[in-house]
C-alpha atoms as a PDB file:
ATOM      1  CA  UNK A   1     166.951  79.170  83.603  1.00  0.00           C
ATOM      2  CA  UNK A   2     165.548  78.610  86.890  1.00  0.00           C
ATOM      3  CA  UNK A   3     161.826  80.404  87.742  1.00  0.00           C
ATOM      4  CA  UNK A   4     161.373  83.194  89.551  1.00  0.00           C
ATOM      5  CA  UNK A   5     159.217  81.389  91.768  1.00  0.00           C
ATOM      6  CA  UNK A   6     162.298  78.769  92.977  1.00  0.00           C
ATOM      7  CA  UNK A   7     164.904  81.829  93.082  1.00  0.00           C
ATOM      8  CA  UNK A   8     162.595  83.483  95.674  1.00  0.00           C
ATOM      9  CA  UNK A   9     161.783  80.628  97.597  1.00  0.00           C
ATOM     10  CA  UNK A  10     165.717  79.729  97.750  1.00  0.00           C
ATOM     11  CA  UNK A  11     166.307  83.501  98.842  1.00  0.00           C
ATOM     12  CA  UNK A  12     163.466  82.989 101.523  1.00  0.00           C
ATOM     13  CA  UNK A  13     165.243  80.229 102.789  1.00  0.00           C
ATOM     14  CA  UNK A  14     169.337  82.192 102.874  1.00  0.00           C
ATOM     15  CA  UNK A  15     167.060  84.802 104.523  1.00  0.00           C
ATOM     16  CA  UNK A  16     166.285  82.693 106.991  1.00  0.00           C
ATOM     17  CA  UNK A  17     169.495  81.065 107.652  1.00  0.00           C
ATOM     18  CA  UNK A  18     168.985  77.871 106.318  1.00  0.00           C
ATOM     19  CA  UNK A  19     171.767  75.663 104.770  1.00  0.00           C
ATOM     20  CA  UNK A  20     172.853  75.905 101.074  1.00  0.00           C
ATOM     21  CA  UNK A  21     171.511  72.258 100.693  1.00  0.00           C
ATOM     22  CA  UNK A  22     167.980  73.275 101.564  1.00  0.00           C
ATOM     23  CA  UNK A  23     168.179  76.490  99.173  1.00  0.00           C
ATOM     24  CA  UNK A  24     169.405  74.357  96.164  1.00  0.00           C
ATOM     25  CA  UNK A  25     166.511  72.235  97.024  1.00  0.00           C
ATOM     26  CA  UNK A  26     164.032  74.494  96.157  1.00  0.00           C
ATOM     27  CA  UNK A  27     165.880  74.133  92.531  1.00  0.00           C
ATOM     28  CA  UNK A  28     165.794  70.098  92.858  1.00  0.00           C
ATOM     29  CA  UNK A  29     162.077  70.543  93.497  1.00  0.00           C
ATOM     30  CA  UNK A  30     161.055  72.826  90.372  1.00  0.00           C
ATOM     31  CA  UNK A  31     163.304  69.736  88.187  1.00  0.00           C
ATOM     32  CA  UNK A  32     160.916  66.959  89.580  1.00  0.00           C
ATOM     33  CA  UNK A  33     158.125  69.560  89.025  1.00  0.00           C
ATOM     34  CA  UNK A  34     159.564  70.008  85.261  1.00  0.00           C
ATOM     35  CA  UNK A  35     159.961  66.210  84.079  1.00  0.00           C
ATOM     36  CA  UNK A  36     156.248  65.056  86.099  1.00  0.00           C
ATOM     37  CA  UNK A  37     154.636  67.875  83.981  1.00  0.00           C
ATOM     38  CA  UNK A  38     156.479  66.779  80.798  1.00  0.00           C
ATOM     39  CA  UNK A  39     158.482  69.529  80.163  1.00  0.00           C
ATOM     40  CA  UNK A  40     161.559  66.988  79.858  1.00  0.00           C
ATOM     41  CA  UNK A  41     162.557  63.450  80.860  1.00  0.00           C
ATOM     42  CA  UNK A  42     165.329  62.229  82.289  1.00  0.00           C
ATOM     43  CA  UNK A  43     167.317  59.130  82.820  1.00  0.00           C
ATOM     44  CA  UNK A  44     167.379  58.527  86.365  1.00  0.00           C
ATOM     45  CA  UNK A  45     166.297  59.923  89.776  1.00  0.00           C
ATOM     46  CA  UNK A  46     170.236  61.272  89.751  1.00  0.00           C
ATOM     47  CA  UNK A  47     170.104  63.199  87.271  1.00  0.00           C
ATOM     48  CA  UNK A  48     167.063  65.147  88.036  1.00  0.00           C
ATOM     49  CA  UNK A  49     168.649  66.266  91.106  1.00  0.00           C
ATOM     50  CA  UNK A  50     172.023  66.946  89.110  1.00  0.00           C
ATOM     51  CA  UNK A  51     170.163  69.328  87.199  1.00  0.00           C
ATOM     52  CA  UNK A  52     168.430  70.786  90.026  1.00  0.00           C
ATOM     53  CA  UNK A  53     172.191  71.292  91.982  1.00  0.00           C
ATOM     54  CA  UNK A  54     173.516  72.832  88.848  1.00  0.00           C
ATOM     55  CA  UNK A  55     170.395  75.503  88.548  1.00  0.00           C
ATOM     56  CA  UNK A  56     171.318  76.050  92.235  1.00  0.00           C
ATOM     57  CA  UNK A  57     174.645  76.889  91.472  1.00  0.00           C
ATOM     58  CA  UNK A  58     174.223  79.001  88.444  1.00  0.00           C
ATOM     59  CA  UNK A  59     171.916  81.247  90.522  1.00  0.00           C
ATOM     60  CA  UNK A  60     174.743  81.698  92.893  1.00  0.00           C
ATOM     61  CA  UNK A  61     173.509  79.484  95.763  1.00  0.00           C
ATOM     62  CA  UNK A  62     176.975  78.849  97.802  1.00  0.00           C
ATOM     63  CA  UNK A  63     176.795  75.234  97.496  1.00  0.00           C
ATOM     64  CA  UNK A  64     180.250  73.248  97.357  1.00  0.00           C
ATOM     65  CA  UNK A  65     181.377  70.966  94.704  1.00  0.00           C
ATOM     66  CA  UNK A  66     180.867  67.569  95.373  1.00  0.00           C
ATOM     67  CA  UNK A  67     183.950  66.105  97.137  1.00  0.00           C
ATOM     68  CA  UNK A  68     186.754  64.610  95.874  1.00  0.00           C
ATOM     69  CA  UNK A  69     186.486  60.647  95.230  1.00  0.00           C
ATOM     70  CA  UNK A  70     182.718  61.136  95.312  1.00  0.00           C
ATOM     71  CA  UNK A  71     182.524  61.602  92.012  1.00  0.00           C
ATOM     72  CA  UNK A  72     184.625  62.113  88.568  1.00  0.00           C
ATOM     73  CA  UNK A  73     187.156  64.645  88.367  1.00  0.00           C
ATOM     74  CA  UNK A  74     184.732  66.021  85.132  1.00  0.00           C
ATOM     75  CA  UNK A  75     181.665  66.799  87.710  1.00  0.00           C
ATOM     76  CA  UNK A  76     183.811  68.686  90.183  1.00  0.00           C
ATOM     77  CA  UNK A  77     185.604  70.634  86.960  1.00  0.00           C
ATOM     78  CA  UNK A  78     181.838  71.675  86.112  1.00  0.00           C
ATOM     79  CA  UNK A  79     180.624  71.772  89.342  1.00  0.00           C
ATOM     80  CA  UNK A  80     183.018  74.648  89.917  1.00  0.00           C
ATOM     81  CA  UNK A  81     182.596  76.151  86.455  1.00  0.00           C
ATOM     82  CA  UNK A  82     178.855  76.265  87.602  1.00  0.00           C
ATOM     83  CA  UNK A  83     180.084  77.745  91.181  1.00  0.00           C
ATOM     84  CA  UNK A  84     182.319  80.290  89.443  1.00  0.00           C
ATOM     85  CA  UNK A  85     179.193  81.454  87.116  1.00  0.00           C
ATOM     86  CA  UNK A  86     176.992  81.887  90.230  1.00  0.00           C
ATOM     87  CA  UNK A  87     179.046  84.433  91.393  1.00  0.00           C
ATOM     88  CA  UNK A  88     179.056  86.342  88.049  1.00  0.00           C
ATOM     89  CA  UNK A  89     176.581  88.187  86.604  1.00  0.00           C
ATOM     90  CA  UNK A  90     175.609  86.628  82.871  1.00  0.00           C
ATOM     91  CA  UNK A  91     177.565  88.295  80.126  1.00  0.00           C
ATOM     92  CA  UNK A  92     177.439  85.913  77.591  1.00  0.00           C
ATOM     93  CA  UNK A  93     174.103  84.823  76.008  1.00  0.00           C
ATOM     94  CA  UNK A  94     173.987  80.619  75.960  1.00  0.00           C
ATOM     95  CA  UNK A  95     174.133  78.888  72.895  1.00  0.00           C
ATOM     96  CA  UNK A  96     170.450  78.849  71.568  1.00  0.00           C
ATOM     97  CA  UNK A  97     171.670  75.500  69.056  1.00  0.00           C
ATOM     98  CA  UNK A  98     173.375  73.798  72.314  1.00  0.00           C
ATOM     99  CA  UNK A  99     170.434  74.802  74.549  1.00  0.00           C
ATOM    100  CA  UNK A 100     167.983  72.994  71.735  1.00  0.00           C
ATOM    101  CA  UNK A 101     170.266  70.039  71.303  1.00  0.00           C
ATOM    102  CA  UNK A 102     170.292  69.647  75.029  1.00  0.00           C
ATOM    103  CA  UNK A 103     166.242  69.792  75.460  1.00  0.00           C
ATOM    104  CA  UNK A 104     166.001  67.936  72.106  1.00  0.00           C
ATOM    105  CA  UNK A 105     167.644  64.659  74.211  1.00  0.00           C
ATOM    106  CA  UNK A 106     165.707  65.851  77.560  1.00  0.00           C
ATOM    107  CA  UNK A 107     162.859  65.156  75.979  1.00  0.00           C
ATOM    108  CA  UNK A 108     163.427  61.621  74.342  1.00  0.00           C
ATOM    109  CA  UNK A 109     164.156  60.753  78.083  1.00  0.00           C
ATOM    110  CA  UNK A 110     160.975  58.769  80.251  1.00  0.00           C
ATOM    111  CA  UNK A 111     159.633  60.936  82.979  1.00  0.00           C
ATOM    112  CA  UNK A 112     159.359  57.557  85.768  1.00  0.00           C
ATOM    113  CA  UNK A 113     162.625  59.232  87.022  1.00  0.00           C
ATOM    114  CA  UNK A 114     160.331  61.571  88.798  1.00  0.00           C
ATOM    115  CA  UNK A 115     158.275  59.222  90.018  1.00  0.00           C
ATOM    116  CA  UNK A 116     157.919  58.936  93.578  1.00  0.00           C
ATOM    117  CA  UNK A 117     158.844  55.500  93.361  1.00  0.00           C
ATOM    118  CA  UNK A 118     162.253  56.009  91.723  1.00  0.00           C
ATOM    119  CA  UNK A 119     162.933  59.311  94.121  1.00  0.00           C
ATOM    120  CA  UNK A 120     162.280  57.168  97.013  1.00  0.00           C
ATOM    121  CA  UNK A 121     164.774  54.447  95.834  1.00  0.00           C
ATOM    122  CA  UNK A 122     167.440  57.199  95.103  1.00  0.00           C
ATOM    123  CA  UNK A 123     166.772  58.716  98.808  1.00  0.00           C
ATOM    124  CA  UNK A 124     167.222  55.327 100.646  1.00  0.00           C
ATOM    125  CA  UNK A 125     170.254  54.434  98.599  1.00  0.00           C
ATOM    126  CA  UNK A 126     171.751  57.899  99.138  1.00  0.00           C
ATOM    127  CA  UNK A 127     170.860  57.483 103.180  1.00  0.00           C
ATOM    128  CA  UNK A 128     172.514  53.981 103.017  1.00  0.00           C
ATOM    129  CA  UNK A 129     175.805  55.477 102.302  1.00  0.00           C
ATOM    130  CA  UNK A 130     175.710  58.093 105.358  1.00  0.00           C
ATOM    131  CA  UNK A 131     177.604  56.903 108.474  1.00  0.00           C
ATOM    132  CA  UNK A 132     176.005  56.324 111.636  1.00  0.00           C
ATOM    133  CA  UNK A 133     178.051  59.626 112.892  1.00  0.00           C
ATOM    134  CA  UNK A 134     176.310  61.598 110.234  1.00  0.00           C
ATOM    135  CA  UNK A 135     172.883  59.860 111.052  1.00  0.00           C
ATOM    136  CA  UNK A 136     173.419  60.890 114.679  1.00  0.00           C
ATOM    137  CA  UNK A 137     174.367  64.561 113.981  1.00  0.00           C
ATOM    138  CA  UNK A 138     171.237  64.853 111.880  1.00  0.00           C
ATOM    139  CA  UNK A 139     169.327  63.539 114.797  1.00  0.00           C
ATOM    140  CA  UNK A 140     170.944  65.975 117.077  1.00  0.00           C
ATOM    141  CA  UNK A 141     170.323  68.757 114.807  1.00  0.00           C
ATOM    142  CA  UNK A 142     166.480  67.793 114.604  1.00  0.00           C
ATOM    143  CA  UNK A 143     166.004  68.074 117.932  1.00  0.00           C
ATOM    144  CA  UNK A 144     167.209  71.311 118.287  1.00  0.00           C
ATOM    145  CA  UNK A 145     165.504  72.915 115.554  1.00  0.00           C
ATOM    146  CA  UNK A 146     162.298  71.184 115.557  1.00  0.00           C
ATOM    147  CA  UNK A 147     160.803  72.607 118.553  1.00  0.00           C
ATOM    148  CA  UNK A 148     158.480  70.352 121.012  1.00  0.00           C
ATOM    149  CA  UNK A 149     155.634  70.168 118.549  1.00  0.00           C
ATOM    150  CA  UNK A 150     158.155  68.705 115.576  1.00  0.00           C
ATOM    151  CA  UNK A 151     159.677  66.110 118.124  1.00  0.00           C
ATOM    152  CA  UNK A 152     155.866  64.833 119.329  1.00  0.00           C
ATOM    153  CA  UNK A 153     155.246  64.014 115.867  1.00  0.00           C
ATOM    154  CA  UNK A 154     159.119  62.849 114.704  1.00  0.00           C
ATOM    155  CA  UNK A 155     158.439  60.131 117.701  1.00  0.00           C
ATOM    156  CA  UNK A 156     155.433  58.843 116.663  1.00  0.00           C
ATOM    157  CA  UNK A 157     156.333  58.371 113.402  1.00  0.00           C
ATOM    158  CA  UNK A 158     159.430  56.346 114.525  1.00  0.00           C
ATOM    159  CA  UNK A 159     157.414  54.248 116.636  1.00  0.00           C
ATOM    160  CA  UNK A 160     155.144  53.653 113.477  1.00  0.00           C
ATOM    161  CA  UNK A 161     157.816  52.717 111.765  1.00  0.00           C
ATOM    162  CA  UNK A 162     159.313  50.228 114.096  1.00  0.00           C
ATOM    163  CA  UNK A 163     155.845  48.796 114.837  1.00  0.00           C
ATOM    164  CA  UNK A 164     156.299  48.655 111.129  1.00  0.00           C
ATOM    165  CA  UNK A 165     159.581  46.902 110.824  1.00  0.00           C
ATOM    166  CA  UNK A 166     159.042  44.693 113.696  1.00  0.00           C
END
């Protein structure tokens, strides 16, 4: 069960007309937040943010499943089960032996997935995968939203990082 503190900040952000992807990252935040602190592991960098998506969708943020050849025909199945819950209100009361079991493994699991290290390597593979077209709508998108002050600062730190790069 998500915190009250991530379900408000994701309602902040739908209040303020930001994308699904940046509400369900409120959720993706609290999961890093969860595994540095020790409440759980995890395996990978993936999977904390697969957890953090799923809260997302469970609290009914309106955030698509993943599409299809992306992944396994078993994560869109649950992605929608998870999608079809969010829109629900919670009947049922979870399994307290399957919620144990589940937490039980969680916690056998190393907590470097939350590392910066390891989120950084997940973010740069992820971004290797985009397209240039996506890449340039993003850019697009930034400069409309970001405002004069945002694109000062956006520029410098490009030309850091090119100074950088060499």
């Amino acid at each position: 069960m998500p915190e009250n503190q991530a379900l408000h900040r994701a309602e902040q952000d739908k209040s303020e007309g930001k994308s699904p992807g940046t509400q369900a990252g409120e959720f993706v935040r609290e999961e890093i937040r969860h595994v540095r602190e020790g409440k759980h592991g995890a395996v990978s960098a993936k999977q904390v943010i697969a957890i953090g998506l799923s809260k997302a969708r469970r609290a009914g943020v309106k955030l698509g499943p993943p599409a299809r050849g992306k992944t396994s025909s078993k994560i869109r199945k649950q992605a929608m089960r998870e999608i079809r819950r969010g829109k629900t209100s919670r009947q049922k009361k979870a399994s307290a032996r399957r919620s144990r079991a589940i937490s039980g493994v969680l916690r056998h699991e190393g907590h470097q997935a939350a590392s910066h290290n390891a989120l950084s390597r997940q973010a740069h593979r992820s971004a290797k995968r985009r397209g240039s077209a996506s890449l340039h709508r993003a850019a697009l998108k930034a400069v409309r939203t970001k405002g004069p002050t945002g694109l000062r600062a956006a520029a410098r730190k490009a030309a850091r990082t090119r100074s950088r790069n060499g």
